[in-house]
Protein backbone atom coordinates (compact mmCIF):
# COMPACT_ATOMS: atom_id res chain seq x y z
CA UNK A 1 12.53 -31.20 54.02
CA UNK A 2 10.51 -31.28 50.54
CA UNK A 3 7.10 -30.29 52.22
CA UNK A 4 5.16 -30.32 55.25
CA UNK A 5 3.18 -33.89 54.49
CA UNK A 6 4.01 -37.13 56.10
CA UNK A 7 2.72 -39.78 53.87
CA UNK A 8 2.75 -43.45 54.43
CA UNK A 9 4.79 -46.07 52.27
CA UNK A 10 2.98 -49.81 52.09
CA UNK A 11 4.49 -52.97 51.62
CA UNK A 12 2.32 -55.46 51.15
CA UNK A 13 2.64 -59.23 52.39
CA UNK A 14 3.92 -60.41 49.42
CA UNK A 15 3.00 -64.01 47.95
CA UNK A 16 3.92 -67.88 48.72
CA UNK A 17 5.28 -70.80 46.82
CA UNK A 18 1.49 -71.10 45.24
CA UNK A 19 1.00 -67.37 44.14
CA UNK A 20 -1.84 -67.03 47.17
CA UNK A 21 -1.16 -63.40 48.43
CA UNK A 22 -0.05 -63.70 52.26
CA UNK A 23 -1.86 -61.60 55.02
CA UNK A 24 0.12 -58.77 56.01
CA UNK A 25 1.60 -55.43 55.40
CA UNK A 26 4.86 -53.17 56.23
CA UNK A 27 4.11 -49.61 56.80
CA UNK A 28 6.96 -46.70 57.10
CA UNK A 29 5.83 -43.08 57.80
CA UNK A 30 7.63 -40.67 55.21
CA UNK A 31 7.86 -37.09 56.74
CA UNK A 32 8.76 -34.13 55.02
CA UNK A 33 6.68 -34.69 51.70
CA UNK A 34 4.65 -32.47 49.12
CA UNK A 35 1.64 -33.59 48.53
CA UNK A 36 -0.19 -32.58 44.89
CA UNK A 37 -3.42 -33.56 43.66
CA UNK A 38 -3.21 -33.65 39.75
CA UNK A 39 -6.92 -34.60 38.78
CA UNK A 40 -9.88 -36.65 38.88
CA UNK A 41 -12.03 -38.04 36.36
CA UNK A 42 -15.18 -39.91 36.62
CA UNK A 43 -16.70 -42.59 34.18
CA UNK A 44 -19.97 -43.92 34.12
CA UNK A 45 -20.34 -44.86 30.49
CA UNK A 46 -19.81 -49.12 31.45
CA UNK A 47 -19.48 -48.76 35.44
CA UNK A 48 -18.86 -46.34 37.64
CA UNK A 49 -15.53 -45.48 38.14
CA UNK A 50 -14.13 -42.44 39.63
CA UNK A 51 -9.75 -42.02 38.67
CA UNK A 52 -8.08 -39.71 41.09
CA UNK A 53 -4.63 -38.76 40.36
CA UNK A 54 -1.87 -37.41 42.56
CA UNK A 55 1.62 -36.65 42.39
CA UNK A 56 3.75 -36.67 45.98
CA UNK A 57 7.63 -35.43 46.58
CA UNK A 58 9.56 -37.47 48.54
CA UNK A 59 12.90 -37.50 50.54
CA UNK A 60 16.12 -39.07 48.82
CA UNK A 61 16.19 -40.94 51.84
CA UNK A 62 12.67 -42.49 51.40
CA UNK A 63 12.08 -45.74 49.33
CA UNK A 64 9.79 -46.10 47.04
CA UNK A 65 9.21 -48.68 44.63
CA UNK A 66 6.36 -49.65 41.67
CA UNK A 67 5.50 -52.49 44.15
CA UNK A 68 4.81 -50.33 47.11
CA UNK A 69 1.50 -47.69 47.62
CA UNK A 70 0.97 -44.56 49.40
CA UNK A 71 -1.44 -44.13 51.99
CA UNK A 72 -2.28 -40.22 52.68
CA UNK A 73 -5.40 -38.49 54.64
CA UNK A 74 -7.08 -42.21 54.32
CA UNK A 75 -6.97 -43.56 50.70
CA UNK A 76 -4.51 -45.66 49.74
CA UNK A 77 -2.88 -44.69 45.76
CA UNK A 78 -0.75 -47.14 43.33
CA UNK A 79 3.11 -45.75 42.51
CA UNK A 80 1.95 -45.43 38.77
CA UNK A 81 5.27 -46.12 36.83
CA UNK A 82 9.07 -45.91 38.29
CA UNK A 83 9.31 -43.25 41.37
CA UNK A 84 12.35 -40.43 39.33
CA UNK A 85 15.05 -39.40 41.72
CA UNK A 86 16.12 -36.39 40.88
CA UNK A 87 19.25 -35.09 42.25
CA UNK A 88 21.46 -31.10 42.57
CA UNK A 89 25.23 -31.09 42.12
CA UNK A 90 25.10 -32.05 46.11
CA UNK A 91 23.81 -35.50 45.03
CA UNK A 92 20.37 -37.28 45.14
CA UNK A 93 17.68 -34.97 46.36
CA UNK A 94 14.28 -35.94 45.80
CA UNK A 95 11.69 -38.51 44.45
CA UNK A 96 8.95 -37.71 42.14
CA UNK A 97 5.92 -40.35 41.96
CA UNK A 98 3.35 -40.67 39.97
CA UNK A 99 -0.30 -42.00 41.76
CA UNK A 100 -3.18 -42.95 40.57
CA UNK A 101 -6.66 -44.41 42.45
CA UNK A 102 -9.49 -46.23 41.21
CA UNK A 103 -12.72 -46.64 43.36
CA UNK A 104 -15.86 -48.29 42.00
């Protein structure tokens, strides 16, 4: 155990034959995370925008991909670049992702 988060891995539906995005999602619950928010920066020069950035820990175990989000205490973050596993002389240990969130 990284941390004492459970954090929420999102698959979405995924597209058909004609690009159109089909209805649906996969969820897995991720236990034993760190959570870390990193910052948040707003913009109103064009529109208002608000960029909140986070960083989570996650089990070797767990799998995360660019494709996927993270849904944690009820906003839902991209995986902002390729999730790192990082790994001890025991083998893999951990993942470190990057997250970012737009609103406005």
């Amino acid at each position: 155990m990284i941390g004492p988060h459970t954090v929420t891995l999102v698959t979405p539906g995924g597209r058909d034959a004609w690009g159109d995005v089909i209805s649906g999602e996969t969820t897995v619950d991720v236990p034993g995370c760190f959570w870390q928010p990193v910052s948040s920066d707003e913009q109103t020069v064009a529109a208002d925008t608000v960029t909140i950035v986070a960083r989570v820990f996650m089990p070797a175990s767990a799998d995360p991909t660019p494709a996927k989000t993270v849904r944690f205490e009820g906003r839902e973050y991209e995986i902002h670049g390729q999730p790192a596993l990082f790994h001890t002389p025991a083998g893999p240990h951990h993942y470190e992702i990057q997250l970012r969130d737009v609103e406005g």
